[in-house]
PDB file of N, CA and C in Angstrom:
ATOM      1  N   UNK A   1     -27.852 -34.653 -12.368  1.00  0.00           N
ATOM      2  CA  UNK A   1     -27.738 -34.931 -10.966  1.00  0.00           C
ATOM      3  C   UNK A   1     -28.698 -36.079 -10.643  1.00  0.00           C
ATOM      4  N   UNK A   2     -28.476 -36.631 -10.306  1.00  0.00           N
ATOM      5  CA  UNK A   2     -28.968 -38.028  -8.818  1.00  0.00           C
ATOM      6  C   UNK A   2     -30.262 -37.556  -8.506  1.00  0.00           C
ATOM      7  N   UNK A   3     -31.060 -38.066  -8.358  1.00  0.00           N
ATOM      8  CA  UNK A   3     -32.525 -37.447  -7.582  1.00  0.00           C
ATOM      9  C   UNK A   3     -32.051 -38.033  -5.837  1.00  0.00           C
ATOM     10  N   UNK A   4     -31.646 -39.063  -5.809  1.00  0.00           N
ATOM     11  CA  UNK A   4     -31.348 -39.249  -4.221  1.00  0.00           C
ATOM     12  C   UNK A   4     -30.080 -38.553  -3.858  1.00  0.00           C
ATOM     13  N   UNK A   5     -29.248 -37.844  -4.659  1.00  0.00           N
ATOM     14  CA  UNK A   5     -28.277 -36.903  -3.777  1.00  0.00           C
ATOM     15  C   UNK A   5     -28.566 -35.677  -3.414  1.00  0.00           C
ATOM     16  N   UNK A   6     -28.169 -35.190  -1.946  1.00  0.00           N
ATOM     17  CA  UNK A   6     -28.779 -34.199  -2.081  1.00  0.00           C
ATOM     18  C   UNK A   6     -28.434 -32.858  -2.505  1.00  0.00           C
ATOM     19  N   UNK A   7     -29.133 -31.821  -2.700  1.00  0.00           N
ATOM     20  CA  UNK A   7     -28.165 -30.692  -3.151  1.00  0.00           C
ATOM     21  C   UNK A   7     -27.266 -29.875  -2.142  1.00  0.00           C
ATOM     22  N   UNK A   8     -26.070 -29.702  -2.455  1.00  0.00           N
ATOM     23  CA  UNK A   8     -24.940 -28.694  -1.214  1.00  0.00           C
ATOM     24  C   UNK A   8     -25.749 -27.181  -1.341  1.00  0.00           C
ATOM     25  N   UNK A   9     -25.811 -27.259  -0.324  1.00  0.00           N
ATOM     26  CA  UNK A   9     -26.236 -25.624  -0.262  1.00  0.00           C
ATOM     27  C   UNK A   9     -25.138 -24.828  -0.113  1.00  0.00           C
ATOM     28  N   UNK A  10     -24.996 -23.631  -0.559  1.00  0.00           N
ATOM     29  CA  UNK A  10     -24.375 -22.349  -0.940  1.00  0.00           C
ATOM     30  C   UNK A  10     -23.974 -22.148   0.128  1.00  0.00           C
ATOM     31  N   UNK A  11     -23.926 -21.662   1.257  1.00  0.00           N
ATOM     32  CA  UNK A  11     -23.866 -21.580   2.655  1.00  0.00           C
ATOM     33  C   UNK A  11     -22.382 -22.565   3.431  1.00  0.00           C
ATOM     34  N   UNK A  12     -22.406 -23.595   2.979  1.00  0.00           N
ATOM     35  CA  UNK A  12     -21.728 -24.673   3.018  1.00  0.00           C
ATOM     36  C   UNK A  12     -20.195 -24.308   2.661  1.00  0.00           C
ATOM     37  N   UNK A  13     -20.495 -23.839   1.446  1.00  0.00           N
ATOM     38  CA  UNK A  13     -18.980 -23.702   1.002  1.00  0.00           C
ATOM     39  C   UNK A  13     -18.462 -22.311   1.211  1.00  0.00           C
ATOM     40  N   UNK A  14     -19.196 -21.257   1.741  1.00  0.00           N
ATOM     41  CA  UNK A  14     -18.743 -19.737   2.151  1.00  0.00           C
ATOM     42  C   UNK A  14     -18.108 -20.214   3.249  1.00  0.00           C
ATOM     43  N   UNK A  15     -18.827 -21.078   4.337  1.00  0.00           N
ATOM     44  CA  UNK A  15     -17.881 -21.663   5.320  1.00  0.00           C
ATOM     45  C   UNK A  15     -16.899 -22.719   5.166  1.00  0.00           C
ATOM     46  N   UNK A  16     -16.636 -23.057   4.305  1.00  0.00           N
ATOM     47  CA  UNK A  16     -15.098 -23.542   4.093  1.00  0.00           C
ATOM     48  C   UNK A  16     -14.150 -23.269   3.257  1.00  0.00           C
ATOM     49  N   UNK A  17     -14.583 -21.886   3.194  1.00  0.00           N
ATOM     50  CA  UNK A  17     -13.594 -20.884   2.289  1.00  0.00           C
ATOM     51  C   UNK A  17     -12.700 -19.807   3.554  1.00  0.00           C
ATOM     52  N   UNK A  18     -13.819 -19.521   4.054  1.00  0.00           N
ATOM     53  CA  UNK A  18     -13.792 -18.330   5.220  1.00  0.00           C
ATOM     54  C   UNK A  18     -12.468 -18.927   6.273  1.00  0.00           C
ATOM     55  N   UNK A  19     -12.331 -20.594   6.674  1.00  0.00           N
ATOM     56  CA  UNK A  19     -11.450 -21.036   7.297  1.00  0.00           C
ATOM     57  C   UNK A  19     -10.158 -21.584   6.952  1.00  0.00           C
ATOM     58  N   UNK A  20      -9.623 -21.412   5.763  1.00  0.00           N
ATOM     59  CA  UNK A  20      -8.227 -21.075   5.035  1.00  0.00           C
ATOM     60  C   UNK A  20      -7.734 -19.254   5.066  1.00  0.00           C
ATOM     61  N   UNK A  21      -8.547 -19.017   5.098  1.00  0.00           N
ATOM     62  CA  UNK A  21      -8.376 -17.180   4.959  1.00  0.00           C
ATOM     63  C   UNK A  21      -8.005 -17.336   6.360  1.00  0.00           C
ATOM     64  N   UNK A  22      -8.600 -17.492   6.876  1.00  0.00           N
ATOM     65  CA  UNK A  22      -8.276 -17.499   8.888  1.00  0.00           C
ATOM     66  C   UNK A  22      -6.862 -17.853   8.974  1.00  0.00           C
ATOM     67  N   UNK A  23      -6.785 -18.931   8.775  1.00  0.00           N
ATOM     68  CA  UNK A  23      -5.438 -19.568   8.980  1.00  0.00           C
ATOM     69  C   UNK A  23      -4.408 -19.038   8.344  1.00  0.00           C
ATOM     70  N   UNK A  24      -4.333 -18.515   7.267  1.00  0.00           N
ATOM     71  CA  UNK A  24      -3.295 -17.815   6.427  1.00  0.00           C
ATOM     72  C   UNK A  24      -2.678 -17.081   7.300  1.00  0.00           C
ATOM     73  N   UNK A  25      -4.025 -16.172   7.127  1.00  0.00           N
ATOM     74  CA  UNK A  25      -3.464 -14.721   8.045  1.00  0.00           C
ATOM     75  C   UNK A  25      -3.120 -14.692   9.586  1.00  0.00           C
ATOM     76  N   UNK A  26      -3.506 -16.223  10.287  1.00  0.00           N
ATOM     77  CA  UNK A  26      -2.672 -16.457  11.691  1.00  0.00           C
ATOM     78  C   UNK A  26      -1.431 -16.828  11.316  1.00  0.00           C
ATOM     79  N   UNK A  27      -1.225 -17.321   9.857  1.00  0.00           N
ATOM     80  CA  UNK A  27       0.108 -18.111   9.893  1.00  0.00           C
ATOM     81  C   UNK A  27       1.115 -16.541   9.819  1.00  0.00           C
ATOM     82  N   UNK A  28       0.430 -15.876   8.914  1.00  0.00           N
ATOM     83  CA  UNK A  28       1.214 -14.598   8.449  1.00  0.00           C
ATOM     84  C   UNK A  28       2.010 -13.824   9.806  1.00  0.00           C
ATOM     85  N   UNK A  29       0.892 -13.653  10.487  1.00  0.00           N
ATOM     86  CA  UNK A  29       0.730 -13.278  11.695  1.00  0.00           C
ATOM     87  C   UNK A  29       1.772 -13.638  12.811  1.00  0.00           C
ATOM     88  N   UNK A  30       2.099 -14.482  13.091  1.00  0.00           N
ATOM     89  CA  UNK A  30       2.714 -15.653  13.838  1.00  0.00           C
ATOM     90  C   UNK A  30       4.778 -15.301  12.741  1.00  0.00           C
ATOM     91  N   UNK A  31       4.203 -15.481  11.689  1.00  0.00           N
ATOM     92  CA  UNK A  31       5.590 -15.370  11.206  1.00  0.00           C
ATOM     93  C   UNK A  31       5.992 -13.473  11.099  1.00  0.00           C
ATOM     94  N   UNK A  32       5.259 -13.351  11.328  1.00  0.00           N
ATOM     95  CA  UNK A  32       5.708 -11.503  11.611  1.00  0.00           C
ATOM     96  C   UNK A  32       6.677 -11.103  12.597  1.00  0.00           C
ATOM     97  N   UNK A  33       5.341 -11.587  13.415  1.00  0.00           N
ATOM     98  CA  UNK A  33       5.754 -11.622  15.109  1.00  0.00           C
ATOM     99  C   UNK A  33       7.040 -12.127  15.311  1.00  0.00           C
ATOM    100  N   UNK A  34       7.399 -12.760  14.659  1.00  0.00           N
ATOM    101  CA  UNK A  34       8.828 -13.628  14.735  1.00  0.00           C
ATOM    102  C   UNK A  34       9.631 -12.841  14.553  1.00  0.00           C
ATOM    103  N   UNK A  35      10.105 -12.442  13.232  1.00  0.00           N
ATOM    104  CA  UNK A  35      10.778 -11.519  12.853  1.00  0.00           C
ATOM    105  C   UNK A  35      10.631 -10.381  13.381  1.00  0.00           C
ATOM    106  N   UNK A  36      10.012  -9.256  13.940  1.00  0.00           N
ATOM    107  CA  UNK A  36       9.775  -8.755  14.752  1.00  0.00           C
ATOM    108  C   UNK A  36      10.566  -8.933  15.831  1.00  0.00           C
ATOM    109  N   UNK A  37      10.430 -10.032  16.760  1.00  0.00           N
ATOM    110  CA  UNK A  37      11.368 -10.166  17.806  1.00  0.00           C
ATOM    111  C   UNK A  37      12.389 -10.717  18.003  1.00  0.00           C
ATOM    112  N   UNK A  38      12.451 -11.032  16.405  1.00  0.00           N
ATOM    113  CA  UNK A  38      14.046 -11.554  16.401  1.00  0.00           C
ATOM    114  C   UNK A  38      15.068 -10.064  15.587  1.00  0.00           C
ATOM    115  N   UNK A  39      14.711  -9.250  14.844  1.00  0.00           N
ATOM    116  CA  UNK A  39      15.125  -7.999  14.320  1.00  0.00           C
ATOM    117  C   UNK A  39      15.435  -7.163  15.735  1.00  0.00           C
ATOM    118  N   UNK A  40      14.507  -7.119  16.929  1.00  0.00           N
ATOM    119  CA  UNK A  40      14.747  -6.276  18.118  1.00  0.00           C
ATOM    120  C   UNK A  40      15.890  -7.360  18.923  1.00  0.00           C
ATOM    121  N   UNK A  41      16.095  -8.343  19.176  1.00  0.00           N
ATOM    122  CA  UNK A  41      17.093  -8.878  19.991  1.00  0.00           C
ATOM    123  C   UNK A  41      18.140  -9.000  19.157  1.00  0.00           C
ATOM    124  N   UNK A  42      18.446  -8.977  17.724  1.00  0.00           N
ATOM    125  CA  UNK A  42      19.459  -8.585  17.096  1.00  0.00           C
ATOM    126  C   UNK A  42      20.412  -7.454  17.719  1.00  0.00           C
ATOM    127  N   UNK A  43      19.134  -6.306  17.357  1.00  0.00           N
ATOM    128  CA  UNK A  43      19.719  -5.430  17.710  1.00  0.00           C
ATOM    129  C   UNK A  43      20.209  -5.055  18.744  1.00  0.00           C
ATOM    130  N   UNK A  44      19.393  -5.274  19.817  1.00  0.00           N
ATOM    131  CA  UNK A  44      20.396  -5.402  20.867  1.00  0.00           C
ATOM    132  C   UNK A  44      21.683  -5.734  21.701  1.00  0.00           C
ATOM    133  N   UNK A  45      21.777  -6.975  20.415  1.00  0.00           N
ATOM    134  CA  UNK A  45      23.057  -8.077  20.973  1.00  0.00           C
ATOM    135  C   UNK A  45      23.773  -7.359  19.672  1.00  0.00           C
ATOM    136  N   UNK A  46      24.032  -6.682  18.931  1.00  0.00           N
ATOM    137  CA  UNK A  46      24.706  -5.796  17.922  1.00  0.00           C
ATOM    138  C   UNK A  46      24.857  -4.411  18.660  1.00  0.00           C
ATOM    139  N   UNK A  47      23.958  -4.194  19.672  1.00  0.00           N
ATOM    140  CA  UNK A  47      24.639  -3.339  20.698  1.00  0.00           C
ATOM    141  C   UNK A  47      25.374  -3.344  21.483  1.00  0.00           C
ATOM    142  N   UNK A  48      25.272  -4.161  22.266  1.00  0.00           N
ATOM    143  CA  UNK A  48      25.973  -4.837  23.112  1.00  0.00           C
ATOM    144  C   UNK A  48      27.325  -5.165  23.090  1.00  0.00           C
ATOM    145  N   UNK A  49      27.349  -5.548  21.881  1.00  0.00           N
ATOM    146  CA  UNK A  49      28.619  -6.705  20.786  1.00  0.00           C
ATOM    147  C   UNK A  49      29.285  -5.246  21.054  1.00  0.00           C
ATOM    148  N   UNK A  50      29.382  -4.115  19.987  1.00  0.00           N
ATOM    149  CA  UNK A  50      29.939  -2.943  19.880  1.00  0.00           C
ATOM    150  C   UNK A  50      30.309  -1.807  21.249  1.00  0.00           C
ATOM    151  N   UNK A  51      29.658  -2.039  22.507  1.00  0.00           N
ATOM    152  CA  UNK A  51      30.240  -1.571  23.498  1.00  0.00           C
ATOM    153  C   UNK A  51      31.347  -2.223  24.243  1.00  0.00           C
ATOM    154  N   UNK A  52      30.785  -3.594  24.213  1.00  0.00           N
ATOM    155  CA  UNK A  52      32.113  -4.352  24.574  1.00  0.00           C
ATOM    156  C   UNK A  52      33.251  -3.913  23.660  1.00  0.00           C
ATOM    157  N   UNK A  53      33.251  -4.019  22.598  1.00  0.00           N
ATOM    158  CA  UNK A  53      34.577  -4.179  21.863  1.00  0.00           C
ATOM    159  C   UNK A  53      35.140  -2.532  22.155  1.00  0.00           C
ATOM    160  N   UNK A  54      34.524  -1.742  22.336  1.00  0.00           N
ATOM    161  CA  UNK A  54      35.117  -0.587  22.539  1.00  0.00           C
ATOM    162  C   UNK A  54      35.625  -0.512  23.827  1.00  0.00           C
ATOM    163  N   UNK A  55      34.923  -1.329  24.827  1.00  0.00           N
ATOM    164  CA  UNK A  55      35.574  -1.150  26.035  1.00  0.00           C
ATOM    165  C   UNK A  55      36.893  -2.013  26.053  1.00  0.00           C
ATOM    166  N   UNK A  56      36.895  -3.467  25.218  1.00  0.00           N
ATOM    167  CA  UNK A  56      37.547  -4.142  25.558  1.00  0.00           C
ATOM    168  C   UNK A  56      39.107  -3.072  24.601  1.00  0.00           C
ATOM    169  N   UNK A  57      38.869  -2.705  23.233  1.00  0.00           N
ATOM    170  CA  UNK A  57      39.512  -2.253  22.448  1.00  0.00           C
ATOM    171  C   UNK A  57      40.794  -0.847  23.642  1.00  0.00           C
ATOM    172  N   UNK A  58      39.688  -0.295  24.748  1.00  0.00           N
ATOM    173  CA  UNK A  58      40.120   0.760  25.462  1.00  0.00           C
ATOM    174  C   UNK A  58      41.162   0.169  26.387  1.00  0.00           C
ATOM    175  N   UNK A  59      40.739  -0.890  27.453  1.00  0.00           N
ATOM    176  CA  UNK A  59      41.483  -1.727  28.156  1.00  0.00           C
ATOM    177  C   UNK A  59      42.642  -2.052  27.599  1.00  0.00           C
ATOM    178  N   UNK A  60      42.854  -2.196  26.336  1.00  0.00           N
ATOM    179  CA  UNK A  60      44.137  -3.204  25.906  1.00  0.00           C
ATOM    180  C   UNK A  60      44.918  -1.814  25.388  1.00  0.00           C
ATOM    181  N   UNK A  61      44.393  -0.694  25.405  1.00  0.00           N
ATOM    182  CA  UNK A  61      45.202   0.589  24.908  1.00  0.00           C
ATOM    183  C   UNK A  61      46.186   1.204  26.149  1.00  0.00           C
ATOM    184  N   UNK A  62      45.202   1.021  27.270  1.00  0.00           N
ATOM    185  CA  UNK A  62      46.182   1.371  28.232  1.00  0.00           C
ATOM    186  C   UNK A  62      46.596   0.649  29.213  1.00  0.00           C
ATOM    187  N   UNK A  63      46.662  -0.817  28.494  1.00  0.00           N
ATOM    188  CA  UNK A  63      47.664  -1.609  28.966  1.00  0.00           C
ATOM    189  C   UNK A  63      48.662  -1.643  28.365  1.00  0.00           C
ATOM    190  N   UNK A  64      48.626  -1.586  27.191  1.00  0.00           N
ATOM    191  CA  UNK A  64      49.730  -1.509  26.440  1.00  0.00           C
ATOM    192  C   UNK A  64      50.740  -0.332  26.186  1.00  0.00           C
ATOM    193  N   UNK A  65      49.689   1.036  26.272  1.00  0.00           N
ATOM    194  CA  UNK A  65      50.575   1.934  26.245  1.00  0.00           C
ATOM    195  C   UNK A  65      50.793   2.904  27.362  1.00  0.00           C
ATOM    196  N   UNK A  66      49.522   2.669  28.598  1.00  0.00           N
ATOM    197  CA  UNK A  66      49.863   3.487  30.315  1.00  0.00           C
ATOM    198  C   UNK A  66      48.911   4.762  29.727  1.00  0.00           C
ATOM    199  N   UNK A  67      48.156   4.858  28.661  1.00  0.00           N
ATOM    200  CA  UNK A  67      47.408   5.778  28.893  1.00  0.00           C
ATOM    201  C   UNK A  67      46.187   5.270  27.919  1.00  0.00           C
ATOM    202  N   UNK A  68      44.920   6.105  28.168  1.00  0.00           N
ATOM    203  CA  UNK A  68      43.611   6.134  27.765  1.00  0.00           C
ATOM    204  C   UNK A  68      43.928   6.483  26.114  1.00  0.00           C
ATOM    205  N   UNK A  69      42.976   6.127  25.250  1.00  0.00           N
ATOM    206  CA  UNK A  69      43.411   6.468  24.155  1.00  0.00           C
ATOM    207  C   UNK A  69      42.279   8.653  23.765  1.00  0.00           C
ATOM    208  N   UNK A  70      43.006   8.961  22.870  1.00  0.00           N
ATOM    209  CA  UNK A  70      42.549  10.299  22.850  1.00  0.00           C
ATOM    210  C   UNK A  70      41.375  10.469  22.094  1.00  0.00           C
ATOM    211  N   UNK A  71      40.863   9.795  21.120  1.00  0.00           N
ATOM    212  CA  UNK A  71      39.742   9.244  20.437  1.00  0.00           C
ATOM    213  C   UNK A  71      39.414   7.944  20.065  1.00  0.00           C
ATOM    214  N   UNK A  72      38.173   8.254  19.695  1.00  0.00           N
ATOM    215  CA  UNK A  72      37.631   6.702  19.023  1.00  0.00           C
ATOM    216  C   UNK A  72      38.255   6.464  17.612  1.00  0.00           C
ATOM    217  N   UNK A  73      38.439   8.145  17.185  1.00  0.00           N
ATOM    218  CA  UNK A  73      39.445   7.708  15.675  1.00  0.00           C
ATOM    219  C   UNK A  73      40.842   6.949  16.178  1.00  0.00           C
ATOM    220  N   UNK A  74      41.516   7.163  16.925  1.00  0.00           N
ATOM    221  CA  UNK A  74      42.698   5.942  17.743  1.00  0.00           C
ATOM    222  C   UNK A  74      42.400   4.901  17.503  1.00  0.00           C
ATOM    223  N   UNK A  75      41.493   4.597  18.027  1.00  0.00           N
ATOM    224  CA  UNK A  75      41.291   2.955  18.656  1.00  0.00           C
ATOM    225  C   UNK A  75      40.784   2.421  17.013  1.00  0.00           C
ATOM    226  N   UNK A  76      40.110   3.304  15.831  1.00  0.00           N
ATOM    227  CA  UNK A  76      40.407   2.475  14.388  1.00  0.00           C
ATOM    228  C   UNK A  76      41.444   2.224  14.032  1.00  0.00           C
ATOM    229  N   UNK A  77      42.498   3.461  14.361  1.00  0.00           N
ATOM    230  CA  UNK A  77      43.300   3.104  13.701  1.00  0.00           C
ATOM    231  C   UNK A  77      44.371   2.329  14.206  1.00  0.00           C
ATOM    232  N   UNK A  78      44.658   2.268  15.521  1.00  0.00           N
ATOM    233  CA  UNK A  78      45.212   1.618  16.139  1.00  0.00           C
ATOM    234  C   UNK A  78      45.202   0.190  16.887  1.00  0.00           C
ATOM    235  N   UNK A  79      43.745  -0.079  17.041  1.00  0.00           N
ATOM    236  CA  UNK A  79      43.231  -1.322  17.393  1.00  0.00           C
ATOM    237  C   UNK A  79      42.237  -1.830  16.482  1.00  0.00           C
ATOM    238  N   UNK A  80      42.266  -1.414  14.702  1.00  0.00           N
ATOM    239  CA  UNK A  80      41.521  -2.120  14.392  1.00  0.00           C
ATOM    240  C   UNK A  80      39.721  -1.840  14.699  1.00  0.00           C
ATOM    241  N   UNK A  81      39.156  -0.966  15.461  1.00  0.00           N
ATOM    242  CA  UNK A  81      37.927  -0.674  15.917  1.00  0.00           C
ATOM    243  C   UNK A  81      36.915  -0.684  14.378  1.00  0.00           C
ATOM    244  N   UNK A  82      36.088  -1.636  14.335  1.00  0.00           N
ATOM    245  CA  UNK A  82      34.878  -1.091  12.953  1.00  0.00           C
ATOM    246  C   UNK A  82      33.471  -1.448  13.710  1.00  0.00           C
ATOM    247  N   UNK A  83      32.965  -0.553  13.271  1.00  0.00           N
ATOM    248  CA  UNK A  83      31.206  -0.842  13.329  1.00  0.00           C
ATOM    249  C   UNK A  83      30.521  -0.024  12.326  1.00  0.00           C
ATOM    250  N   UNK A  84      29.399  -0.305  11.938  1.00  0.00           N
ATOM    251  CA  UNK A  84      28.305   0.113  11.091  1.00  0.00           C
ATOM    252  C   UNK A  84      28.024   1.626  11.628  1.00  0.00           C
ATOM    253  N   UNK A  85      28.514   2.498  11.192  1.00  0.00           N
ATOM    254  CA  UNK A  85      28.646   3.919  11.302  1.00  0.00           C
ATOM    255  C   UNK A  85      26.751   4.507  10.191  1.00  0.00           C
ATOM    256  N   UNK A  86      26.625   3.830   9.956  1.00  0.00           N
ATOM    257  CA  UNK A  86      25.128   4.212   9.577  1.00  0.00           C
ATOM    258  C   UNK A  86      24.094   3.641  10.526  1.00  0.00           C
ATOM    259  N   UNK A  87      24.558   2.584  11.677  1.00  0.00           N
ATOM    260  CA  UNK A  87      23.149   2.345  12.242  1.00  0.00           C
ATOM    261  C   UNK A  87      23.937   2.585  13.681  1.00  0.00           C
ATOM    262  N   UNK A  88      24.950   3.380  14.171  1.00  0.00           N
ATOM    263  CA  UNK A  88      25.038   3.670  15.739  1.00  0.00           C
ATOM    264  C   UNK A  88      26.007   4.845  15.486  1.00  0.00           C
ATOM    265  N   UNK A  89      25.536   5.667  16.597  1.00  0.00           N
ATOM    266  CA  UNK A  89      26.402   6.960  16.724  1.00  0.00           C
ATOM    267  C   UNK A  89      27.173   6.513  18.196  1.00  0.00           C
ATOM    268  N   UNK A  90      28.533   6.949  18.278  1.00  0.00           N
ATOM    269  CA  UNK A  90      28.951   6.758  19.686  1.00  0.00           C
ATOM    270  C   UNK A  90      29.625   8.122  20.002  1.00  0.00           C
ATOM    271  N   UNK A  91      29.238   8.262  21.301  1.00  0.00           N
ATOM    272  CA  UNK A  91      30.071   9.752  21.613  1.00  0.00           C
ATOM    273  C   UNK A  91      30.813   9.502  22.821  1.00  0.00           C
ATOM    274  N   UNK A  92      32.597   9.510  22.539  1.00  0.00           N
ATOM    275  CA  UNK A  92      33.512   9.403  22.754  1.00  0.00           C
ATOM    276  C   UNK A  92      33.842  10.752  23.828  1.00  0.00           C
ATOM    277  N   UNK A  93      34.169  10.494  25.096  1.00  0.00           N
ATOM    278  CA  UNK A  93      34.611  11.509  25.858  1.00  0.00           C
ATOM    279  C   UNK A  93      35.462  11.391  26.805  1.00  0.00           C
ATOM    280  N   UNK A  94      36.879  11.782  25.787  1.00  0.00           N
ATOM    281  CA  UNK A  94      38.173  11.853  26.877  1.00  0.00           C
ATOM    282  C   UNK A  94      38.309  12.763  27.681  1.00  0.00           C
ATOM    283  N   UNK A  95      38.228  11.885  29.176  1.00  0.00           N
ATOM    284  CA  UNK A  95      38.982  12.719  30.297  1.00  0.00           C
ATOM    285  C   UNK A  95      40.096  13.018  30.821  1.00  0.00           C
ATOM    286  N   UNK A  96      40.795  12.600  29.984  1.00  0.00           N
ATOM    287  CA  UNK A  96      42.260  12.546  30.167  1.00  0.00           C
ATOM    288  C   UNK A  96      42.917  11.198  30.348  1.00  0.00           C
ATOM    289  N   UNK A  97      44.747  11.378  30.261  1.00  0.00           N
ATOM    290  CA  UNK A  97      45.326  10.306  29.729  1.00  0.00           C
ATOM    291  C   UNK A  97      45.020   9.061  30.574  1.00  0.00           C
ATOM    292  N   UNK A  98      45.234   9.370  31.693  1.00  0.00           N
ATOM    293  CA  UNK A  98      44.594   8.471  33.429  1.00  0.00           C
ATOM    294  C   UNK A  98      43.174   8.325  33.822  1.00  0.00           C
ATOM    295  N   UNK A  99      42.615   8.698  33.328  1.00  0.00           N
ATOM    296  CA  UNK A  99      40.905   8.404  33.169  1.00  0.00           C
ATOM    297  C   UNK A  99      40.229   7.612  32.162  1.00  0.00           C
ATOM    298  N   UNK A 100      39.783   6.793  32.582  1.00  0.00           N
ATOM    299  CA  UNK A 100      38.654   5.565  31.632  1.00  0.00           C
ATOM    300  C   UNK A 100      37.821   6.672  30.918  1.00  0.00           C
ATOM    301  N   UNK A 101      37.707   6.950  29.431  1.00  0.00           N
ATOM    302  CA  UNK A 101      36.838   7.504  28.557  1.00  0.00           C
ATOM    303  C   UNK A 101      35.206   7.308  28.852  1.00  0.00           C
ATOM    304  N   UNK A 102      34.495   8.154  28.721  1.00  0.00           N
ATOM    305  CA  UNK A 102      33.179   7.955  28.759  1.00  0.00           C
ATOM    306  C   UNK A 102      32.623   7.765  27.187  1.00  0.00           C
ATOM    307  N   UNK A 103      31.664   6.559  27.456  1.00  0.00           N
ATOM    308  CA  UNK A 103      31.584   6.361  25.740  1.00  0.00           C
ATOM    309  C   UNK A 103      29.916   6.069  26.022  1.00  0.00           C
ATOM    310  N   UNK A 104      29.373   6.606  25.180  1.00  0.00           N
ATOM    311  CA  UNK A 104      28.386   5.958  25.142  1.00  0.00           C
ATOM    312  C   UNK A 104      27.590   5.405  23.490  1.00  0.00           C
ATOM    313  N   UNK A 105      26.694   4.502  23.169  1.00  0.00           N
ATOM    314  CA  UNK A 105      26.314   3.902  21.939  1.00  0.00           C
ATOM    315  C   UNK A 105      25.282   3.905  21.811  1.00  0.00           C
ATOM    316  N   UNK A 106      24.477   4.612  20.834  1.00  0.00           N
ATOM    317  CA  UNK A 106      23.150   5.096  20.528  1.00  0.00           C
ATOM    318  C   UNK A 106      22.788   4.329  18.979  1.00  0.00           C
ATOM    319  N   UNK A 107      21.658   3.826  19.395  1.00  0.00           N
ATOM    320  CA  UNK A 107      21.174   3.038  17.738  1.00  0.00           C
ATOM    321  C   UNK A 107      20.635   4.709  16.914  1.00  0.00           C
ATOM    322  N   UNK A 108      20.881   4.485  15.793  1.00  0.00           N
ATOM    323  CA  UNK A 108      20.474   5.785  14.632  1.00  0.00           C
ATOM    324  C   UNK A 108      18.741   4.588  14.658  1.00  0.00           C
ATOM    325  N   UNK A 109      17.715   5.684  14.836  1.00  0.00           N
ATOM    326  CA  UNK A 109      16.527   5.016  14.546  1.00  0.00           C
ATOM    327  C   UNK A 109      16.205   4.611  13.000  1.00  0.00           C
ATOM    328  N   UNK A 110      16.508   5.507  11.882  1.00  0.00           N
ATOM    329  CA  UNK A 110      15.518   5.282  10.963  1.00  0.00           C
ATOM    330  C   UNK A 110      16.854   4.302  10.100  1.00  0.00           C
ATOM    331  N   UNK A 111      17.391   3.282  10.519  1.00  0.00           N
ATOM    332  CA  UNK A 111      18.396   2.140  10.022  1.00  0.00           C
ATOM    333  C   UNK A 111      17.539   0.780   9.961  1.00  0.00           C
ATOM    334  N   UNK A 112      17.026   1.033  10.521  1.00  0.00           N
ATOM    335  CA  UNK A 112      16.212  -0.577  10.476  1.00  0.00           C
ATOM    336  C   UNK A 112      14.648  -0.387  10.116  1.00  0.00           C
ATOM    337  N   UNK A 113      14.221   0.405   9.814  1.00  0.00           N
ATOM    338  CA  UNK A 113      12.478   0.571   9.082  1.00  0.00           C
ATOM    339  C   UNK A 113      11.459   1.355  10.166  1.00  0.00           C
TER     340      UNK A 113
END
């Protein structure tokens, strides 16, 4: 070593170690968060998506045929109806042939983590 350079002290470089670790874990952080709120507005608009189509799927049943359909097994087999039967339960409730069905669409919780 140099007699006129001076020596780095130890101290020096704990602090410019310590401020990559920081940043990582904001970056980590930041990209979590993301996913996070993009996995929850998924899901929602995958909720959403699937009530419409059942309503819309219902509408075109008794336009076409003057009555409500008698299940949701109907409207598969008859209009084509699919959704992910492992991540939503729907409970289907005919009131009869002249009455709009009560439906409602429930996310299954433990489908997504």
């Amino acid at each position: 070593m140099n007699r006129f350079q001076k020596k780095q002290e130890k101290t020096g470089k704990q602090k410019t170690g310590v401020l990559p670790i920081l940043l990582a874990v904001l970056v980590v952080g930041c990209v979590w968060n993301g996913i996070t709120v993009t996995t929850v507005r998924t899901r929602a608009q995958e909720k959403q998506s699937l009530e419409e189509a059942i309503h819309r799927d219902i509408v075109t049943c008794y336009a076409l045929e003057g009555v409500y359909p008698e299940s949701l097994e109907y409207l598969k087999e008859h209009y084509g109806l699919t959704y992910n039967e492992d991540s939503y339960i729907v409970n289907y409730e005919a009131l009869g042939s002249n009455l709009m069905p009560d439906v409602t669409v429930m996310e299954k919780q433990d489908t997504w983590g």
